[in-house]
PDB file of N, CA and C in Angstrom:
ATOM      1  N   UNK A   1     -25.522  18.800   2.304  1.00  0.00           N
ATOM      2  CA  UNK A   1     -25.363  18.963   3.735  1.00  0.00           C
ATOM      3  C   UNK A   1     -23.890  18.898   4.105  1.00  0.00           C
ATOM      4  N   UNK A   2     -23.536  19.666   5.380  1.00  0.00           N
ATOM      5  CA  UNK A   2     -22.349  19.348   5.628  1.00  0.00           C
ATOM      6  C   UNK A   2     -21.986  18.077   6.651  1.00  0.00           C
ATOM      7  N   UNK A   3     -20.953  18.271   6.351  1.00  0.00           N
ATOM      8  CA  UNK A   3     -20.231  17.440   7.631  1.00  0.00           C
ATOM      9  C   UNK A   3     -19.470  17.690   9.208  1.00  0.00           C
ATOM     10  N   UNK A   4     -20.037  18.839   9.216  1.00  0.00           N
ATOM     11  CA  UNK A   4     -19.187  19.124  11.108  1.00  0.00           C
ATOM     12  C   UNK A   4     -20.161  19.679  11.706  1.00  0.00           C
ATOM     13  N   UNK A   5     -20.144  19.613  12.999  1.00  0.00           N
ATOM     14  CA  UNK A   5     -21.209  19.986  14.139  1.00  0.00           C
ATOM     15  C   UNK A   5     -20.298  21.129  14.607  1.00  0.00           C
ATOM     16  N   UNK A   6     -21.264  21.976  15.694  1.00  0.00           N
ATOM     17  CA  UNK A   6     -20.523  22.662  16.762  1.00  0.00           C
ATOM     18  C   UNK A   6     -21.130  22.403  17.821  1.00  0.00           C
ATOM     19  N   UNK A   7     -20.018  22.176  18.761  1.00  0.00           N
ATOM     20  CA  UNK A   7     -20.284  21.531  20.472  1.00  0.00           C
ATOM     21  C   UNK A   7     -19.838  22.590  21.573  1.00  0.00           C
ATOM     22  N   UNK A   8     -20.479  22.791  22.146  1.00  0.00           N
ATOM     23  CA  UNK A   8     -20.450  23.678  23.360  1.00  0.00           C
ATOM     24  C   UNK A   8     -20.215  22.795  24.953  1.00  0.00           C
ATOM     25  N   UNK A   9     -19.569  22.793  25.908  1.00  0.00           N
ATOM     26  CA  UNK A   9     -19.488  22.479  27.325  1.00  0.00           C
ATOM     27  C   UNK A   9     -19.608  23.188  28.206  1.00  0.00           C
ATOM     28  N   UNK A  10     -20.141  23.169  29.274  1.00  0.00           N
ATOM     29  CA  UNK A  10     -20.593  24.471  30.465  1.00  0.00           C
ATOM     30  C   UNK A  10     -20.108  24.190  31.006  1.00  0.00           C
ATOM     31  N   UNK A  11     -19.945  25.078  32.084  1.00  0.00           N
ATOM     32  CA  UNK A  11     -18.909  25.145  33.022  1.00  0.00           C
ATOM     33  C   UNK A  11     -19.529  23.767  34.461  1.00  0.00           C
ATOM     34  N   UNK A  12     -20.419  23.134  34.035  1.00  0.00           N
ATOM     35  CA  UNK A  12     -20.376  22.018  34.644  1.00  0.00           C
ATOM     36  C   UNK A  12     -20.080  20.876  33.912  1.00  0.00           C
ATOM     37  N   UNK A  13     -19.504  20.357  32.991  1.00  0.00           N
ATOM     38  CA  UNK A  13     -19.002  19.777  32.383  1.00  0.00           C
ATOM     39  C   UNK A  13     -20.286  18.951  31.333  1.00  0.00           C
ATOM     40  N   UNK A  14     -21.535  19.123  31.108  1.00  0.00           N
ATOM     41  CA  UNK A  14     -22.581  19.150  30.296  1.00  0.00           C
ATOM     42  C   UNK A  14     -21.912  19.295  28.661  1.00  0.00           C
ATOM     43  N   UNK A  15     -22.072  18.635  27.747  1.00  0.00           N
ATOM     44  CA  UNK A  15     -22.072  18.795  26.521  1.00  0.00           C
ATOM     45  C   UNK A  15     -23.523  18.972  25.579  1.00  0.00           C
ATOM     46  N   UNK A  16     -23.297  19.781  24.566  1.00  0.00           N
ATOM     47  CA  UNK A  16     -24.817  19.907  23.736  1.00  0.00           C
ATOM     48  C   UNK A  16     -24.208  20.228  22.413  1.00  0.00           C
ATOM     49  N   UNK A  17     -25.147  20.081  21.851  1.00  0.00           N
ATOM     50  CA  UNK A  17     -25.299  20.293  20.523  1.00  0.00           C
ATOM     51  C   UNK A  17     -25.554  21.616  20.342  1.00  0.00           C
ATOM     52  N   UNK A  18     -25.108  22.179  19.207  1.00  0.00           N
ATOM     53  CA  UNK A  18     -24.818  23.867  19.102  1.00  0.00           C
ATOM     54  C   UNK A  18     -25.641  24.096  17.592  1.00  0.00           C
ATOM     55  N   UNK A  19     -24.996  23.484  16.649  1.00  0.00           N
ATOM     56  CA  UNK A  19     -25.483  23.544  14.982  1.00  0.00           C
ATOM     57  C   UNK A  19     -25.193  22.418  14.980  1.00  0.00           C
ATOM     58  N   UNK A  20     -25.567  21.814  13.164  1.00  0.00           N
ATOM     59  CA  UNK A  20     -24.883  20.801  12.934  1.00  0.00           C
ATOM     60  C   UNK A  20     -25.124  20.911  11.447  1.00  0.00           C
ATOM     61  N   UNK A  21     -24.651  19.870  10.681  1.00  0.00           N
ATOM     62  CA  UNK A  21     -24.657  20.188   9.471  1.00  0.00           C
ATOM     63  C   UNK A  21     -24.256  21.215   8.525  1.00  0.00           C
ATOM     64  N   UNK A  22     -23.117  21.465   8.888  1.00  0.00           N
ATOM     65  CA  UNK A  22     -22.629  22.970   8.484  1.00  0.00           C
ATOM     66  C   UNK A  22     -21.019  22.220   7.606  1.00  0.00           C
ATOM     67  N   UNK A  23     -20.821  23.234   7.125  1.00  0.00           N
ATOM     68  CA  UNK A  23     -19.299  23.254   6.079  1.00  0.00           C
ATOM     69  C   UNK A  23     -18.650  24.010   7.071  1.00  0.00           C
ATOM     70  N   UNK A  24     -17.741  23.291   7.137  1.00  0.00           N
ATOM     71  CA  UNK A  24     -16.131  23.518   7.820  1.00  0.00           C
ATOM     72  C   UNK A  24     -16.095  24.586   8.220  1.00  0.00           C
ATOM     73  N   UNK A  25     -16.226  25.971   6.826  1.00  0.00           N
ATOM     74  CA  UNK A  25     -15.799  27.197   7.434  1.00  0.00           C
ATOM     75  C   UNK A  25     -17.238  27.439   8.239  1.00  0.00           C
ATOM     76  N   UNK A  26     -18.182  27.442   7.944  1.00  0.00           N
ATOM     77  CA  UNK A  26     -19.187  27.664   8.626  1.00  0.00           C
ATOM     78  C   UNK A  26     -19.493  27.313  10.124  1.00  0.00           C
ATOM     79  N   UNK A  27     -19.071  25.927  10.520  1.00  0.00           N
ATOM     80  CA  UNK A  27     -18.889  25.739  11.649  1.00  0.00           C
ATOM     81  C   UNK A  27     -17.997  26.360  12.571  1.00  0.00           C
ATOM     82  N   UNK A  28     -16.674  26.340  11.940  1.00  0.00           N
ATOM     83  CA  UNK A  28     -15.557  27.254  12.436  1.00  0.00           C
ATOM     84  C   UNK A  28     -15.855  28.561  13.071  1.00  0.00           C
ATOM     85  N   UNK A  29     -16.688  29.890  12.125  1.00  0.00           N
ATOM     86  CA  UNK A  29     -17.055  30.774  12.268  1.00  0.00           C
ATOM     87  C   UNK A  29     -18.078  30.873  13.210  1.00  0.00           C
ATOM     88  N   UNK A  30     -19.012  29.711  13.218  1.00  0.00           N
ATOM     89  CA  UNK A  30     -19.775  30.330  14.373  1.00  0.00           C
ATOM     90  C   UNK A  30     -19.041  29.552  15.518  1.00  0.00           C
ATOM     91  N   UNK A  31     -18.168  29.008  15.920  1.00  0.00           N
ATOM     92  CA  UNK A  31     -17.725  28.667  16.787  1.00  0.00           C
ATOM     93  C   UNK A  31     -17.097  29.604  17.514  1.00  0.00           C
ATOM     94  N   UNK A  32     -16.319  30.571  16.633  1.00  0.00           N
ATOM     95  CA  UNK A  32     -15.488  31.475  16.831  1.00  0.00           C
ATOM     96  C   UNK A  32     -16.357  32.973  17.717  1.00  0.00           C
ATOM     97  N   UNK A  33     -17.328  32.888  16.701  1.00  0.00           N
ATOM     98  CA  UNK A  33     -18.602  33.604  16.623  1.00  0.00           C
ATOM     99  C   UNK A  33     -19.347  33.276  18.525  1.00  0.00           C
ATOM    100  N   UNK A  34     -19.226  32.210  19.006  1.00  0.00           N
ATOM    101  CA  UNK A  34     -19.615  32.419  20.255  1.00  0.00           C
ATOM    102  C   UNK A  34     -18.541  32.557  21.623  1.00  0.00           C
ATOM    103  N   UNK A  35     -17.359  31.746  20.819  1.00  0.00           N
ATOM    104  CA  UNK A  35     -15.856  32.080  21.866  1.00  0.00           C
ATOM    105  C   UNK A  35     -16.002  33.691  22.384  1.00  0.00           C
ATOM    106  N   UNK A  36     -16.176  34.278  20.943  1.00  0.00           N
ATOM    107  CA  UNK A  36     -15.929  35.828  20.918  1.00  0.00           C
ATOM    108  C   UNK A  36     -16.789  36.743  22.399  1.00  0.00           C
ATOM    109  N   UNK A  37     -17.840  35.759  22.204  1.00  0.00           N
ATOM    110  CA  UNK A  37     -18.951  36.836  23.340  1.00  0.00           C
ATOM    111  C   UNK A  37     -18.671  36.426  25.045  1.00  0.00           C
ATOM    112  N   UNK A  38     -17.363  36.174  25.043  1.00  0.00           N
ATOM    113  CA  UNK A  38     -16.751  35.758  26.422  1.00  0.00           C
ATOM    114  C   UNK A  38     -17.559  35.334  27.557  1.00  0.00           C
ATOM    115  N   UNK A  39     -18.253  34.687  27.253  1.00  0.00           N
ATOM    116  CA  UNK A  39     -19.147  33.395  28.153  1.00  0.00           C
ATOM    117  C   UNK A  39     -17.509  32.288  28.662  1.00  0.00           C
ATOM    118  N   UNK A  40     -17.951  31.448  29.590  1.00  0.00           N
ATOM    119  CA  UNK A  40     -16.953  30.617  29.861  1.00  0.00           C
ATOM    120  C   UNK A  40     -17.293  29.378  29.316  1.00  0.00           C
ATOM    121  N   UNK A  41     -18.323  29.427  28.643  1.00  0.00           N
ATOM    122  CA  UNK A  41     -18.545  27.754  28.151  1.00  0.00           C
ATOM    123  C   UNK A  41     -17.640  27.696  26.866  1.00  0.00           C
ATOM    124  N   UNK A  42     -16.899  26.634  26.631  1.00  0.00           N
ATOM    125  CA  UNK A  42     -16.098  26.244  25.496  1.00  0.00           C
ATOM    126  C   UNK A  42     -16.791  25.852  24.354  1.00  0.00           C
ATOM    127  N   UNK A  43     -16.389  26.197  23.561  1.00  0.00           N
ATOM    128  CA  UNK A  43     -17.217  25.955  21.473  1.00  0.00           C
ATOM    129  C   UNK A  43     -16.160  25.162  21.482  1.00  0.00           C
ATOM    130  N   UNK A  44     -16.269  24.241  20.183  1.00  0.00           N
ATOM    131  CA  UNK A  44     -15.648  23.414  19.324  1.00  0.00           C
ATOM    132  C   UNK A  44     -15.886  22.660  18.223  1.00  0.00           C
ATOM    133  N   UNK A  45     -15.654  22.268  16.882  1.00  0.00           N
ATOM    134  CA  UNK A  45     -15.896  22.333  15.938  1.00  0.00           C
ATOM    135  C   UNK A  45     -15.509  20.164  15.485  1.00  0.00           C
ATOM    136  N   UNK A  46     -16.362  19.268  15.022  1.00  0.00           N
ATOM    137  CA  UNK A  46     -16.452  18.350  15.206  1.00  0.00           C
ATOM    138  C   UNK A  46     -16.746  17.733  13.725  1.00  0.00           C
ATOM    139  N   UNK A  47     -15.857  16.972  13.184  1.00  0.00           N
ATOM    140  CA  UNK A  47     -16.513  16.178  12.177  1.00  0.00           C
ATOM    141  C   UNK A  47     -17.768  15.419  12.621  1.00  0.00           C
ATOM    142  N   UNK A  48     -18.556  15.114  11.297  1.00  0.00           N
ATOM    143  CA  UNK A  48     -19.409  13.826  11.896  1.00  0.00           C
ATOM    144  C   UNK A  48     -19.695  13.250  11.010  1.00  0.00           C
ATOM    145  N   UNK A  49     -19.403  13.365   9.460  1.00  0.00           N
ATOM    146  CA  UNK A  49     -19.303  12.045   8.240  1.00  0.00           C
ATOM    147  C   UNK A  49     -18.352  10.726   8.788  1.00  0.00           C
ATOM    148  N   UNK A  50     -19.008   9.810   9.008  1.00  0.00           N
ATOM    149  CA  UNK A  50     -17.976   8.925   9.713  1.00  0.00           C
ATOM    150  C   UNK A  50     -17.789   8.837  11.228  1.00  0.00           C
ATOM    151  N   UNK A  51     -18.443   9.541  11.787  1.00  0.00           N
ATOM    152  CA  UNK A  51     -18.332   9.107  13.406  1.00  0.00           C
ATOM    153  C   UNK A  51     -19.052   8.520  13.888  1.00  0.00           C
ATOM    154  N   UNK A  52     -18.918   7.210  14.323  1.00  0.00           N
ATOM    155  CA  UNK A  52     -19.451   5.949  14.483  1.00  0.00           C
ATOM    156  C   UNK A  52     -19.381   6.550  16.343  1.00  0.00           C
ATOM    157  N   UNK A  53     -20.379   6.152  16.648  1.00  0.00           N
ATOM    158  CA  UNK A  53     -20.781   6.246  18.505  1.00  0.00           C
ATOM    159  C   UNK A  53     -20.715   8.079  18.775  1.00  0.00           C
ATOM    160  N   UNK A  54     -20.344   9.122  17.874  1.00  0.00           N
ATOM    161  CA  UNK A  54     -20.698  10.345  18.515  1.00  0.00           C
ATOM    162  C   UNK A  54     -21.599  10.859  19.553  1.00  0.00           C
ATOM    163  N   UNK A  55     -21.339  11.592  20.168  1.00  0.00           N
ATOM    164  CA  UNK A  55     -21.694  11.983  21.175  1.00  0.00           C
ATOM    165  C   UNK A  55     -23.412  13.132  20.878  1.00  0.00           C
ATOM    166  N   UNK A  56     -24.765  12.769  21.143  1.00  0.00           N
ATOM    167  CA  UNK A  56     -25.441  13.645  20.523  1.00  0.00           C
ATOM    168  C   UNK A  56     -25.544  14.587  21.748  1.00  0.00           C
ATOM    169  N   UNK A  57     -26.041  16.156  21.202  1.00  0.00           N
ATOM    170  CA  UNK A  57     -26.038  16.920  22.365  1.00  0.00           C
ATOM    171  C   UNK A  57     -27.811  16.459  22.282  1.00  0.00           C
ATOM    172  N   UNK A  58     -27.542  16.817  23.870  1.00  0.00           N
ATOM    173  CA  UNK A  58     -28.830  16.556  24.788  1.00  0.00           C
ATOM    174  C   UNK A  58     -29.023  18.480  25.811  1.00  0.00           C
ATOM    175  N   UNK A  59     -29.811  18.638  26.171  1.00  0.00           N
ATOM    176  CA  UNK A  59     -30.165  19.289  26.989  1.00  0.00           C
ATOM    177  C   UNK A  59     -31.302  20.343  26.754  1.00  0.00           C
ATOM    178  N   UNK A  60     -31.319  21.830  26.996  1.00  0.00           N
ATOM    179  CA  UNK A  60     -32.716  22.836  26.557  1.00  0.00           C
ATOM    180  C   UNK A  60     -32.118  23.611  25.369  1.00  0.00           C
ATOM    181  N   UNK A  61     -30.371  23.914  25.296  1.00  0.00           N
ATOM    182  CA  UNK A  61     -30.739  24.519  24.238  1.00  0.00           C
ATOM    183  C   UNK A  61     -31.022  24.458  22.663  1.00  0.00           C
ATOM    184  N   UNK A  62     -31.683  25.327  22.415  1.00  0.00           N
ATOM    185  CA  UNK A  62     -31.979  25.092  20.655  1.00  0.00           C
ATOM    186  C   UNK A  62     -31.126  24.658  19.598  1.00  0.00           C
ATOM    187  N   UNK A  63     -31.030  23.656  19.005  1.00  0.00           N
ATOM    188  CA  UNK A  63     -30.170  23.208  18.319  1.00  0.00           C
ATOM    189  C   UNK A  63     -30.576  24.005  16.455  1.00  0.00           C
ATOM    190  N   UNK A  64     -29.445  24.656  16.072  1.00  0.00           N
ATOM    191  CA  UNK A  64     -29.803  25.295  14.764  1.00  0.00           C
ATOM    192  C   UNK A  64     -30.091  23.912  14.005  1.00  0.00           C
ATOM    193  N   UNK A  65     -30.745  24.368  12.987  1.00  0.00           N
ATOM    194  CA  UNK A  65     -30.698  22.853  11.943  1.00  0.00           C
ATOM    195  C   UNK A  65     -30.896  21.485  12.560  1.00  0.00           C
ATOM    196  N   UNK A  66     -31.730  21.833  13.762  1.00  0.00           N
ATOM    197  CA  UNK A  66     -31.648  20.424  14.202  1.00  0.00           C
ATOM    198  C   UNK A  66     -33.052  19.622  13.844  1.00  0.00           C
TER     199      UNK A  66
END
């Protein structure tokens, strides 16, 4: 399994869970992979081996691998 998530924020300031468990480049790419389709919600790419109190996403959308 990997170690980084991808996190998304809407334009109301809401955080969620995007993927998780992914390898570096993998996360990266689909991060990039949703920047690309010019929505205004922000991607970002997150360790989580070691993150003690992380933030889990909450809300409706589908979490890959979740």
């Amino acid at each position: 399994m990997g170690g980084y998530r991808v996190m998304r924020q809407d334009d109301n300031g809401n955080r969620f869970l995007v993927a998780k468990d992914l390898d570096r480049a993998e996360a990266q790419r689909l991060a990039a992979e949703f920047e690309a389709r010019g929505h205004k919600q922000l991607y970002w790419v997150e360790e989580t081996a070691g993150a003690a109190g992380a933030e889990k996403g909450t809300g409706t959308d589908a979490a890959r691998n979740a």
